[in-house]
N, C-alpha and C. Protein backbone atom coordinates (compact mmCIF):
# COMPACT_ATOMS: atom_id res chain seq x y z
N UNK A 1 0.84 -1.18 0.00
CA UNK A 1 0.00 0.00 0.00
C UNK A 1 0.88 1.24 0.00
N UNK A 2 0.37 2.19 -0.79
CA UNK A 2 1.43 3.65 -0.94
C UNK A 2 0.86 4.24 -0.25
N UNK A 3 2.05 5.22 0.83
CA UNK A 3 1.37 6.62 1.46
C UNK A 3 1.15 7.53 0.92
N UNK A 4 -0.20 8.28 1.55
CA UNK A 4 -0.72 9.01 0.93
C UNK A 4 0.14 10.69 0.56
N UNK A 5 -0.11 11.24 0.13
CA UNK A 5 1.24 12.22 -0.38
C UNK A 5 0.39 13.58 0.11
N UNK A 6 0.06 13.60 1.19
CA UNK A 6 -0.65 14.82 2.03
C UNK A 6 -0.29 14.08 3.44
N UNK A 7 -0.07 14.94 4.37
CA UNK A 7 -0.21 15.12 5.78
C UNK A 7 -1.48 15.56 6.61
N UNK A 8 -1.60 15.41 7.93
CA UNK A 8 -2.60 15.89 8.76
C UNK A 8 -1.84 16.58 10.29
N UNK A 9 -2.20 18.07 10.27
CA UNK A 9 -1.82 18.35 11.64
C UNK A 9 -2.87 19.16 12.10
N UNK A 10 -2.86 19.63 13.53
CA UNK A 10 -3.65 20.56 13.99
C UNK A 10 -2.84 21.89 13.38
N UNK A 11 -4.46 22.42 12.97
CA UNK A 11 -3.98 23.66 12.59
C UNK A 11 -3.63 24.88 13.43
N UNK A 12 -3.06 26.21 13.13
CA UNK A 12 -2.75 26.80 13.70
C UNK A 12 -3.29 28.31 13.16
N UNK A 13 -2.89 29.43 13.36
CA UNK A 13 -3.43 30.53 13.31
C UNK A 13 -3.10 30.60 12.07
N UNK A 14 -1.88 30.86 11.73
CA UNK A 14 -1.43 31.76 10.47
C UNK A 14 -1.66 30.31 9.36
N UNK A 15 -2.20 29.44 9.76
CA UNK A 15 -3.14 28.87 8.24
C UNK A 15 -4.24 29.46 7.53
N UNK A 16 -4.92 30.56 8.64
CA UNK A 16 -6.23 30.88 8.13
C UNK A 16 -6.49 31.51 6.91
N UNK A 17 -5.19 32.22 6.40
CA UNK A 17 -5.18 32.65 4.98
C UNK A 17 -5.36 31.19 4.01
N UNK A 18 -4.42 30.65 4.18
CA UNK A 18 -5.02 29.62 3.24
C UNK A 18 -6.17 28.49 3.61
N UNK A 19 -7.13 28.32 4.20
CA UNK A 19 -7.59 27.68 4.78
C UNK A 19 -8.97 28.79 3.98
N UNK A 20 -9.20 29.67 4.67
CA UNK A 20 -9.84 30.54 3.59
C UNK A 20 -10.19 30.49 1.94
N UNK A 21 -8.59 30.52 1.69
CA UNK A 21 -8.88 30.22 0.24
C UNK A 21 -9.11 28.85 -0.25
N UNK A 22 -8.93 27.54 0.67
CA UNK A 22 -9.40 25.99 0.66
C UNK A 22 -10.85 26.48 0.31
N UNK A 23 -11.65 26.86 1.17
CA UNK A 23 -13.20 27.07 1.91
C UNK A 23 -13.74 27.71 0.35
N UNK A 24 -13.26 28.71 0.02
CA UNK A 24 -13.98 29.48 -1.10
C UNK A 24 -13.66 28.61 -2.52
N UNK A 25 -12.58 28.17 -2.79
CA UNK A 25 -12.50 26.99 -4.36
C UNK A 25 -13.20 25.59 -3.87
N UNK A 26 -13.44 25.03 -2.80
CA UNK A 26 -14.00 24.12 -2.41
C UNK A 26 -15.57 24.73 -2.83
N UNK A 27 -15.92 25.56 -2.14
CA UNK A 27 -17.33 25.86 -2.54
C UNK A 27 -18.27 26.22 -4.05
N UNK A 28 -17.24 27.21 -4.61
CA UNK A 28 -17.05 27.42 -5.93
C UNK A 28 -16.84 25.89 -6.90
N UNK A 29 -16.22 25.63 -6.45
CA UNK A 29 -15.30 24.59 -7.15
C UNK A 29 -15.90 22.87 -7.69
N UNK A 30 -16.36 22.64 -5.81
CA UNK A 30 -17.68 21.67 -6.29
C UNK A 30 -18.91 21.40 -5.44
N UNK A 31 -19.72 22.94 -5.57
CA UNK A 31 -20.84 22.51 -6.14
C UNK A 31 -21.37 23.49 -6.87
N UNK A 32 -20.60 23.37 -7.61
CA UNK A 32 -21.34 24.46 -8.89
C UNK A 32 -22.37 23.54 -9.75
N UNK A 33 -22.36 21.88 -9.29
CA UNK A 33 -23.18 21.49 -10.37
C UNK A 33 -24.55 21.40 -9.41
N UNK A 34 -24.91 21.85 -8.05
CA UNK A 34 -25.95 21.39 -7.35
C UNK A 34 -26.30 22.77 -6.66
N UNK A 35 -25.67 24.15 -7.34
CA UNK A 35 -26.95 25.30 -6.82
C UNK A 35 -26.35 26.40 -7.91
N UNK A 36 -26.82 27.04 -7.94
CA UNK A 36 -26.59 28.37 -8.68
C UNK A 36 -25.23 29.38 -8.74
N UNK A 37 -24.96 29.93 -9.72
CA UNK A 37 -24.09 30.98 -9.25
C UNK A 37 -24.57 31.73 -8.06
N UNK A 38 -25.63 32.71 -7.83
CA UNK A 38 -26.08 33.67 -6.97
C UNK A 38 -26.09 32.58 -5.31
N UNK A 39 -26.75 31.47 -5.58
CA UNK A 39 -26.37 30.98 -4.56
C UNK A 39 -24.87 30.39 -3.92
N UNK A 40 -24.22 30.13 -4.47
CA UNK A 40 -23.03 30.28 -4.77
C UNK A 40 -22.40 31.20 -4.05
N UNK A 41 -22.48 32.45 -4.63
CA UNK A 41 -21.63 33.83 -4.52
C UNK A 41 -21.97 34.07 -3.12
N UNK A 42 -23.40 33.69 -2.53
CA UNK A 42 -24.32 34.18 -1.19
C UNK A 42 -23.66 33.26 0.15
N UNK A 43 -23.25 31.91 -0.55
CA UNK A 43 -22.43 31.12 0.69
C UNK A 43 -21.25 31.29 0.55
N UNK A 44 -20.12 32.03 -0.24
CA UNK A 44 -18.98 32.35 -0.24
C UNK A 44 -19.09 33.86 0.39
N UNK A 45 -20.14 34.78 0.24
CA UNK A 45 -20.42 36.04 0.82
C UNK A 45 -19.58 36.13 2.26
N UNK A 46 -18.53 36.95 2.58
CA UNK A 46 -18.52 37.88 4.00
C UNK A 46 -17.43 36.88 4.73
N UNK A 47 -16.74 35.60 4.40
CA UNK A 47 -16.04 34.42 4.60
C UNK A 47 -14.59 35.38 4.59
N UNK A 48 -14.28 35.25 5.82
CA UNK A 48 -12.66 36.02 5.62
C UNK A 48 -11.74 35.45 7.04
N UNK A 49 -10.52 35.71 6.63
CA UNK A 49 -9.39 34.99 7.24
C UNK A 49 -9.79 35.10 9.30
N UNK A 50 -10.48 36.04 9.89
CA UNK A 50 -10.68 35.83 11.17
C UNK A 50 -11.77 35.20 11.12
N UNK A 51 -12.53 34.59 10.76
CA UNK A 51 -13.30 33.51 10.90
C UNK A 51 -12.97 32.36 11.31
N UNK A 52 -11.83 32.21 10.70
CA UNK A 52 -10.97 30.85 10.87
C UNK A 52 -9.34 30.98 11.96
N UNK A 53 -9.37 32.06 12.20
CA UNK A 53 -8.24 32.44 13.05
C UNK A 53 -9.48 32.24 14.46
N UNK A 54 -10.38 32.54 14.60
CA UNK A 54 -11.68 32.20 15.69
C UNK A 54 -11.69 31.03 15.73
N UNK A 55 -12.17 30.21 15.06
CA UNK A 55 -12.10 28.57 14.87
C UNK A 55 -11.23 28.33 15.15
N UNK A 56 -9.68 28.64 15.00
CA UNK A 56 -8.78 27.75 15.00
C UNK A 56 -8.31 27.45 16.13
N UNK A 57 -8.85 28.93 17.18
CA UNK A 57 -8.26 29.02 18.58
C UNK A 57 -9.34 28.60 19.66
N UNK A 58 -10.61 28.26 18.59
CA UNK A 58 -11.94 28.16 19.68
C UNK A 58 -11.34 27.22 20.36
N UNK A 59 -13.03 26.71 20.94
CA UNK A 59 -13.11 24.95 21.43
C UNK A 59 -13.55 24.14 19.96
N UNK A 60 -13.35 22.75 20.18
CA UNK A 60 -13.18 21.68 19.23
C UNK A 60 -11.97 21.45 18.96
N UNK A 61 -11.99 20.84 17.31
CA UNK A 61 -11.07 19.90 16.91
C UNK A 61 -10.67 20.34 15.52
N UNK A 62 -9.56 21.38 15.06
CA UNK A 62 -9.33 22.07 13.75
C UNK A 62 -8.27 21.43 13.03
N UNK A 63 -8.28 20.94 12.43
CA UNK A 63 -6.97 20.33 11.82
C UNK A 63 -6.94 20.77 10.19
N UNK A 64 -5.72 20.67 9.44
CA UNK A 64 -5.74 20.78 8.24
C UNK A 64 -5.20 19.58 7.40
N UNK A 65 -5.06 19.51 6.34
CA UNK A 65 -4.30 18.89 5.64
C UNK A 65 -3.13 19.22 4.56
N UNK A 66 -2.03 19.09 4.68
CA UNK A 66 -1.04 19.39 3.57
C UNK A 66 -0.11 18.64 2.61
N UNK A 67 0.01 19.28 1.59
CA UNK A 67 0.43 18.90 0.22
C UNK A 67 2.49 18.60 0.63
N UNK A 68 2.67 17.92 -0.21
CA UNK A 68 4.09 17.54 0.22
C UNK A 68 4.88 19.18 0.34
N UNK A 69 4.50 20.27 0.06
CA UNK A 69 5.05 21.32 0.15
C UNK A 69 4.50 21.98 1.21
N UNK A 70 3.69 21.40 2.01
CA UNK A 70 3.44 21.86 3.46
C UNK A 70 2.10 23.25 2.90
N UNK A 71 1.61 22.99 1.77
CA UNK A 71 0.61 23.78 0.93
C UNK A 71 -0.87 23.31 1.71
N UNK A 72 -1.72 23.79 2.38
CA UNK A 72 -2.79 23.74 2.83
C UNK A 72 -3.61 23.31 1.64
N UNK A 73 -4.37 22.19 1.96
CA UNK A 73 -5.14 21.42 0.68
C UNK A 73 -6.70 21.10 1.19
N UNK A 74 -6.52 20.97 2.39
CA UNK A 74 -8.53 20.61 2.89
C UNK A 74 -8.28 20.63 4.31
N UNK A 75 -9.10 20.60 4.97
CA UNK A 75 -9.58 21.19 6.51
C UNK A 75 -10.63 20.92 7.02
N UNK A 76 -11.03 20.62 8.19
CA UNK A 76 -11.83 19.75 8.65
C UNK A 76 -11.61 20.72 10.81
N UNK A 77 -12.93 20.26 10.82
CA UNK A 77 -13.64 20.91 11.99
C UNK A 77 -14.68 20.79 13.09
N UNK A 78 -14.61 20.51 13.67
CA UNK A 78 -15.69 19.97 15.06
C UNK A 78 -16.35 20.93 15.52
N UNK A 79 -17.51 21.07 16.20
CA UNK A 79 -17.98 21.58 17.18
C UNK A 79 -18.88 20.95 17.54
N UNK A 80 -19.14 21.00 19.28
CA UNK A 80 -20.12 20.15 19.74
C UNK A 80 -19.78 18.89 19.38
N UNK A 81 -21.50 17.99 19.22
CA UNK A 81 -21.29 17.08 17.71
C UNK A 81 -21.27 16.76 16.91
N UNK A 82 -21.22 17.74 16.75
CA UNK A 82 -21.16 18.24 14.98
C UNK A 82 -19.84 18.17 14.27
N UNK A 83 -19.82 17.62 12.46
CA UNK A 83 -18.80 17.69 11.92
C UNK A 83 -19.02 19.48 11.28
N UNK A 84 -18.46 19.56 11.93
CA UNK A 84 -18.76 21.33 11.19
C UNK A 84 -18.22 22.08 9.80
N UNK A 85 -16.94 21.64 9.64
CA UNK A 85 -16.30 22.01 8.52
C UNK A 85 -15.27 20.96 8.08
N UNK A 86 -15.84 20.87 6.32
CA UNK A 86 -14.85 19.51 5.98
C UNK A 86 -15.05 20.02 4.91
N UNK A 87 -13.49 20.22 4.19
CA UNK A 87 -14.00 21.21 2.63
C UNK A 87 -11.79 20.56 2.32
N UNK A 88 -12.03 20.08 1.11
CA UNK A 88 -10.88 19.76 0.01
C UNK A 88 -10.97 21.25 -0.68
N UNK A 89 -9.54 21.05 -1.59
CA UNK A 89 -9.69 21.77 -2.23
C UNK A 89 -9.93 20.73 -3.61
N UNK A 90 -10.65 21.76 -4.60
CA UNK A 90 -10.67 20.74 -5.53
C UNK A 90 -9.58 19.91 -6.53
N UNK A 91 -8.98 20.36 -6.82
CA UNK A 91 -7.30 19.81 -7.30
C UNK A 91 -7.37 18.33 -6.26
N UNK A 92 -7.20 18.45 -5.08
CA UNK A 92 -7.62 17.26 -4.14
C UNK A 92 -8.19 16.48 -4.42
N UNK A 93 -9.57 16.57 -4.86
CA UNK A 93 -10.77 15.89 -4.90
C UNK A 93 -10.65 14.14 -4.99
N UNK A 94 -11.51 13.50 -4.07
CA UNK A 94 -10.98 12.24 -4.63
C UNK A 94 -9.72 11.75 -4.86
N UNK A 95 -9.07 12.08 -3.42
CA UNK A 95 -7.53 11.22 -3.61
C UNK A 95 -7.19 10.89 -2.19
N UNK A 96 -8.66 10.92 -1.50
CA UNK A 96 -8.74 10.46 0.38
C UNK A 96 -8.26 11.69 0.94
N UNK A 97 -8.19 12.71 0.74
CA UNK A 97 -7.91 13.72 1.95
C UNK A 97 -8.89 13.64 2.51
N UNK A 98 -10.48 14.48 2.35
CA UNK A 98 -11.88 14.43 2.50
C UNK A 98 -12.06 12.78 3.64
N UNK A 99 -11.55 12.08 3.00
CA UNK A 99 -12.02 10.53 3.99
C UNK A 99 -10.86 10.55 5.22
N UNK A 100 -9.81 10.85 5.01
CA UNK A 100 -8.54 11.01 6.37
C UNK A 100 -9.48 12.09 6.95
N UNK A 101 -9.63 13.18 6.60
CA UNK A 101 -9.91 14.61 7.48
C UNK A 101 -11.01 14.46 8.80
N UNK A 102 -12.22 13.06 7.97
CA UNK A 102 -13.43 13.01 8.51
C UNK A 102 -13.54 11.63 9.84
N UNK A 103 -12.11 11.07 9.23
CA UNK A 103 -11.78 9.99 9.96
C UNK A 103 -11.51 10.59 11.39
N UNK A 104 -10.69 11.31 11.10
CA UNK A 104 -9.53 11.99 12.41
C UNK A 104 -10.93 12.88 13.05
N UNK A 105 -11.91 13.76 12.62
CA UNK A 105 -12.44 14.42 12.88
C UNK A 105 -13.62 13.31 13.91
N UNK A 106 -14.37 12.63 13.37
CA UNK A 106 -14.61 11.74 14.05
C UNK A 106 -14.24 10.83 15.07
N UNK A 107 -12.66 10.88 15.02
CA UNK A 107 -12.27 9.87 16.02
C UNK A 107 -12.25 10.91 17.10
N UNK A 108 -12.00 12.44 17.25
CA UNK A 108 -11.99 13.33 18.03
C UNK A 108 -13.50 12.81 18.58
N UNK A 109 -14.26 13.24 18.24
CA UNK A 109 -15.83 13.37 18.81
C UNK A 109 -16.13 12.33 19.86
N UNK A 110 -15.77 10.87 18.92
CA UNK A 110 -15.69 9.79 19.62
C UNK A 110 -14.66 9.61 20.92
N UNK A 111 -13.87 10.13 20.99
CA UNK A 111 -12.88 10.33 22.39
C UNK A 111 -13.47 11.36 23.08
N UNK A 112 -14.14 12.16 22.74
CA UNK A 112 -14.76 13.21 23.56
C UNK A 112 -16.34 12.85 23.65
N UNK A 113 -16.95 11.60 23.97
CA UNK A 113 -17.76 11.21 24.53
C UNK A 113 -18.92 11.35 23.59
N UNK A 114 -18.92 11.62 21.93
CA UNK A 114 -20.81 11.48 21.07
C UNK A 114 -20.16 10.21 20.76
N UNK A 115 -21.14 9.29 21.03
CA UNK A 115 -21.74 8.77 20.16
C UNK A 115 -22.81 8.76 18.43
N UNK A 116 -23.25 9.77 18.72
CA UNK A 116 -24.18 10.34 17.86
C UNK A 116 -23.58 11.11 17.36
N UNK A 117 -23.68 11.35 16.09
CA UNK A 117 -22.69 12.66 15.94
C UNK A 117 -23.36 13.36 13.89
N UNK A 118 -23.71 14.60 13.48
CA UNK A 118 -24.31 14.94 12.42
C UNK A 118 -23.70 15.69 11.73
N UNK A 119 -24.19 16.45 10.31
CA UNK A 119 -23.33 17.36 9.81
C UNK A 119 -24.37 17.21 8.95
N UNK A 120 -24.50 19.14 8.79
CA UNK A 120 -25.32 19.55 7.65
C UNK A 120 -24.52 19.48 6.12
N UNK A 121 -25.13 18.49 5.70
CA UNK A 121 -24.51 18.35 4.61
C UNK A 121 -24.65 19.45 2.99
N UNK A 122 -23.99 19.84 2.18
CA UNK A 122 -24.51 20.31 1.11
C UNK A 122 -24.97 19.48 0.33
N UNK A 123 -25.59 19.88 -0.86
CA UNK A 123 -26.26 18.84 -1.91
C UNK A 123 -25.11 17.84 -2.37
N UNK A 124 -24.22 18.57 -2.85
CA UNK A 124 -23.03 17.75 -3.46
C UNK A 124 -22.41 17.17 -2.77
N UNK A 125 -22.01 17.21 -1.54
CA UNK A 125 -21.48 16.41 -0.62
C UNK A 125 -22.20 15.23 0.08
N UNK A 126 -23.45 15.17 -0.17
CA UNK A 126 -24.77 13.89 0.50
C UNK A 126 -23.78 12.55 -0.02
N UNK A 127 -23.23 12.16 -1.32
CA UNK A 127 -22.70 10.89 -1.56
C UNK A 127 -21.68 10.70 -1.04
N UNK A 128 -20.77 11.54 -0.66
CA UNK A 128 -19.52 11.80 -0.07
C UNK A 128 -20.17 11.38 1.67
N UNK A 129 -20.49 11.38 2.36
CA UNK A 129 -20.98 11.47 4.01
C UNK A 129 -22.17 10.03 3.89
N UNK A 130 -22.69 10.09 2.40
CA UNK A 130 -23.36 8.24 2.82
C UNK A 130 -22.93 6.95 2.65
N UNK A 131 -21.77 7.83 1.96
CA UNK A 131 -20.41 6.65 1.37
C UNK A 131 -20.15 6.37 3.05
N UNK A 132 -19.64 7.38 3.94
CA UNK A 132 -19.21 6.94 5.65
C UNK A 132 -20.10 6.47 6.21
N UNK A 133 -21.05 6.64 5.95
CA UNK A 133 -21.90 5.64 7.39
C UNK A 133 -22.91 7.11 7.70
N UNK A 134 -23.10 8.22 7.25
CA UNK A 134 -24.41 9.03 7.48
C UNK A 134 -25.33 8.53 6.67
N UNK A 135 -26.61 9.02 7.62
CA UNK A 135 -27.88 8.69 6.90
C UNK A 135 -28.90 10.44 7.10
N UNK A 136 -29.44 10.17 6.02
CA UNK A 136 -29.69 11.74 5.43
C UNK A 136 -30.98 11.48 6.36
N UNK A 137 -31.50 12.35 7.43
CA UNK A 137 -32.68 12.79 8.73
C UNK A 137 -33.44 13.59 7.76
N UNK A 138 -32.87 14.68 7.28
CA UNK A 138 -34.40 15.96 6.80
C UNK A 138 -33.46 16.79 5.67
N UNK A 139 -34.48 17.32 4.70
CA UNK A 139 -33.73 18.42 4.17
C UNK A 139 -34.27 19.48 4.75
N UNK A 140 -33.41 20.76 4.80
CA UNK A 140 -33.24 21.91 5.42
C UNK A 140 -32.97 22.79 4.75
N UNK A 141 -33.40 24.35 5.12
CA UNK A 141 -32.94 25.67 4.32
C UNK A 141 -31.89 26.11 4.94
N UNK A 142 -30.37 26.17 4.76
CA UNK A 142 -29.38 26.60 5.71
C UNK A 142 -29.42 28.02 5.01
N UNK A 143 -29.35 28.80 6.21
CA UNK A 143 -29.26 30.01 5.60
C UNK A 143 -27.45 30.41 5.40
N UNK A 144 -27.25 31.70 4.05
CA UNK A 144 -25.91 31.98 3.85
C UNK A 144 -25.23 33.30 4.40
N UNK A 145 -24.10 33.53 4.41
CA UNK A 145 -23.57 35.00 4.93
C UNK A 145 -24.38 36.08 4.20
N UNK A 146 -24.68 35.85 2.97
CA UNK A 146 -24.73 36.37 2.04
C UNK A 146 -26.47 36.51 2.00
N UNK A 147 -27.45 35.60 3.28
CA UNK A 147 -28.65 36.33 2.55
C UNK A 147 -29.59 35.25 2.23
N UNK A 148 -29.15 33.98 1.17
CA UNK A 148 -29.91 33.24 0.24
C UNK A 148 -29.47 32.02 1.35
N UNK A 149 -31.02 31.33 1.07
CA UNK A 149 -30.92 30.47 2.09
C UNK A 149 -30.66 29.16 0.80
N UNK A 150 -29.96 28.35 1.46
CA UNK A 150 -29.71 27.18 0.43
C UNK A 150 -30.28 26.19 0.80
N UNK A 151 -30.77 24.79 -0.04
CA UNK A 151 -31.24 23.53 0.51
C UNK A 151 -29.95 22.63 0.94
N UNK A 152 -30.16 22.10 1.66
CA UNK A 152 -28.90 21.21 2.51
C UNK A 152 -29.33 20.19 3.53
N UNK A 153 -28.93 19.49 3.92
CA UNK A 153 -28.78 18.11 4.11
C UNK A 153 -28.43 17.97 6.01
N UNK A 154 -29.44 17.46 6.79
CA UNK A 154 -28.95 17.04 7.75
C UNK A 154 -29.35 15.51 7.94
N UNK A 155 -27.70 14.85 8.55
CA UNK A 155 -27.17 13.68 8.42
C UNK A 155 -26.69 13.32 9.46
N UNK A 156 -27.16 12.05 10.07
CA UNK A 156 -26.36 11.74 11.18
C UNK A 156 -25.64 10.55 10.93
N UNK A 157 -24.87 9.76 12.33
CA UNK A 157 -24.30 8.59 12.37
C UNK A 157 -23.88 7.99 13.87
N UNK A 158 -24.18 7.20 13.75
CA UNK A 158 -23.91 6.69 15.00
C UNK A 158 -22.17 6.16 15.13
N UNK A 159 -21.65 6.40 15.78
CA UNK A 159 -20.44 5.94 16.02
C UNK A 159 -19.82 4.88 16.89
N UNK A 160 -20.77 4.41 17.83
CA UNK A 160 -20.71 3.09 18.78
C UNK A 160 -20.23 2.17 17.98
């Protein structure tokens, strides 16, 4: 078996620039085939580097992932029990970062006592999260920075 040619560490502050720009080509990037430009533009809306400098220092579980050049490539995020943020970049796509990120992210939750554990999923991401072991509960209007509320996906899983 070959290792995989990305790393995983906890992230730190001065990732949030690129971690940022992960978040916005991830969003852009793929699911442009499952909502609109305007919706689109409305969940990338108002997304900037202290958002994630907040996250990174909150409570939970922030980790990133990097490219053999120590290049920030996808990122992954806890709160509560919630998987909160799990975004590749697309260049990534489909080469297991997304499945390491959610692994590690999960095994956090699970050491910190859920069992149960969910994540609002986007449209495009539902096959990606039922491929792991979520099962899609309800669709939902998540609302965006930007205004436009989007349809999206809440998913749970049991982890016992």
């Amino acid at each position: 078996m070959t290792q995989p040619d990305f790393s995983i560490r906890p992230a730190w502050c001065n990732d949030a620039v690129a971690v940022f720009h992960v978040h916005r080509r991830a969003i852009l990037g793929q699911a442009r085939d499952s909502y609109s430009k305007e919706e689109l533009e409305s969940w990338t809306h108002g997304i900037a580097e202290d958002f994630y400098r907040e996250r990174i220092e909150g409570p939970g579980h922030f980790e990133v992932a990097l490219d053999g050049d120590n290049k920030v490539i996808g990122f992954a995020a806890t709160r509560e029990d919630e998987i909160w943020l799990l975004y590749v970049d697309p260049d990534w796509a489909r080469r297991g970062v997304g499945r390491a990120l959610l692994a590690r992210a999960e095994g956090y939750l699970f050491r910190t006592d859920h069992d149960n554990i969910w994540v609002q999923s986007s449209l495009n991401a539902e096959p990606f999260f039922a491929a792991h072991g979520y099962e899609k509960q309800q669709t939902i209007a998540a609302p965006t920075r930007g205004g436009a509320m989007l349809k999206a996906l809440r998913m749970t899983k049991t982890l016992a």
